[in-house]
Protein backbone atom coordinates (compact mmCIF):
# COMPACT_ATOMS: atom_id res chain seq x y z
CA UNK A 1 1.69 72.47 172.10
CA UNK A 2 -1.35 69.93 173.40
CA UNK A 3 -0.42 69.17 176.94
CA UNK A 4 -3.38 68.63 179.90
CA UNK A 5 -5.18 71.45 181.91
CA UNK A 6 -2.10 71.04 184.70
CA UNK A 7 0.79 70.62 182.55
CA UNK A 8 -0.14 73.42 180.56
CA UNK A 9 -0.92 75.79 183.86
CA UNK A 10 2.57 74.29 185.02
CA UNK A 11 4.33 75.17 181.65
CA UNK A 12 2.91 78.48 181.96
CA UNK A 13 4.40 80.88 179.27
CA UNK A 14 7.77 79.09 179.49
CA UNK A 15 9.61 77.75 176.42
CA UNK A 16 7.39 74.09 175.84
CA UNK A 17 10.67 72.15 175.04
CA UNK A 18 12.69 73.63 178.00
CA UNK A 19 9.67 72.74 180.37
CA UNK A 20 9.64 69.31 178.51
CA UNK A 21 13.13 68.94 179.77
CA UNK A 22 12.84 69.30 183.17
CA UNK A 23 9.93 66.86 183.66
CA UNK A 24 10.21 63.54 184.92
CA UNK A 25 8.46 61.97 182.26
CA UNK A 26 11.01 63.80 179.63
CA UNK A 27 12.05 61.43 176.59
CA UNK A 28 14.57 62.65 174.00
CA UNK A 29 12.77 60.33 171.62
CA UNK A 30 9.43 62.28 171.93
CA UNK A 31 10.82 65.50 172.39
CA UNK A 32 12.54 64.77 168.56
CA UNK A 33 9.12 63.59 167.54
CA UNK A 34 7.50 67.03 169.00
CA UNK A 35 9.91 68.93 167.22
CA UNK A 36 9.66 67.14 163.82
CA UNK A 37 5.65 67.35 164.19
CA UNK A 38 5.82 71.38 165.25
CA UNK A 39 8.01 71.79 162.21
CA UNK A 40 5.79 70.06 159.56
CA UNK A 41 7.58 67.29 159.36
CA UNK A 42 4.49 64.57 160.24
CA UNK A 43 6.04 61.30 158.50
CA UNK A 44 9.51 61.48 160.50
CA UNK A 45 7.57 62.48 163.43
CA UNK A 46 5.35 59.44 163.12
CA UNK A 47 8.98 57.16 162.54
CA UNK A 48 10.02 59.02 165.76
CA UNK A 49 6.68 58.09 167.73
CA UNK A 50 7.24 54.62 166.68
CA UNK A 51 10.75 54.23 167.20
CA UNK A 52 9.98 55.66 170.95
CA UNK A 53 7.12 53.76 171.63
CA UNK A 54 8.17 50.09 172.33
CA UNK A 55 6.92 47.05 171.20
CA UNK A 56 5.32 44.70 173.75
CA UNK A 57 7.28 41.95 174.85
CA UNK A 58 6.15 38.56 173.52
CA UNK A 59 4.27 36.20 175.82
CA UNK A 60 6.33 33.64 177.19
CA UNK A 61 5.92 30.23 175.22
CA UNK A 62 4.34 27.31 176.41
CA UNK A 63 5.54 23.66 176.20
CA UNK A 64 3.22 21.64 173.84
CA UNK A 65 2.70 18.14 175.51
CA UNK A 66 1.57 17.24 172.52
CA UNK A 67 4.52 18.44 170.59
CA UNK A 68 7.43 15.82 170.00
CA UNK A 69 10.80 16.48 170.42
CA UNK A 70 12.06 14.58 167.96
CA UNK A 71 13.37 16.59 164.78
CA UNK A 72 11.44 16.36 161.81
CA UNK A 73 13.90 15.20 158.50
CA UNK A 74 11.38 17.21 156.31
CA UNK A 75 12.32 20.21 158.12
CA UNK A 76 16.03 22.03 157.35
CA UNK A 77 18.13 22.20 161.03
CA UNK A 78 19.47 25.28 159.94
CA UNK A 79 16.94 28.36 158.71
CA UNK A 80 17.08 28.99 154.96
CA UNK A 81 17.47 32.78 155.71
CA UNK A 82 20.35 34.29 157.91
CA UNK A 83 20.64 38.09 158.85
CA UNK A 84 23.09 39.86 157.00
C-alpha cells in the first residue's frame, strides 16, 4: 500500500488496514475505498473517494444593493421542481 517514508517505517510489516485503524487520521470511508482499490475494484473505489472527500462549503452570499426586493410577477413564488 502507498503510504510516506514514516508511515510506512511506522507500519512496518504489520497488517496495512489494522495499522490504518489505529491512526489518528483513520476514516472508515477511505479505508472502504483502500480496500475496493486493493481488490480491483477502481470505479467503487473512486465513488468511495468521492463520497469521503467533502465538498467545500459555499461562500457565504452577499446582499446586492442593487438588487430589489420586490418580487418579480414574471417569476413563479414557488420552484417548478420539488424533491421527491
Amino acid at each position: 500500500m502507498p503510504a510516506c517514508l514514516a508511515c510506512n517505517g511506522h507500519k512496518s510489516d504489520a497488517d496495512a488496514f489494522e495499522w490504518y485503524r489505529r491512526q489518528r487520521f483513520y476514516d472508515p470511508r477511505r479505508a472502504m475505498a483502500i480496500r475496493a482499490w486493493m481488490e480491483g475494484d477502481l470505479r467503487l473505489a473512486m465513488r468511495l473517494l468521492q463520497w469521503a472527500t467533502p465538498a467545500e462549503p459555499a461562500p457565504p452570499a452577499r446582499s446586492n444593493p442593487r438588487r430589489s426586493s420586490v418580487p418579480n410577477p414574471l417569476l413563479p413564488a414557488q420552484p417548478l421542481w420539488q424533491a421527491a
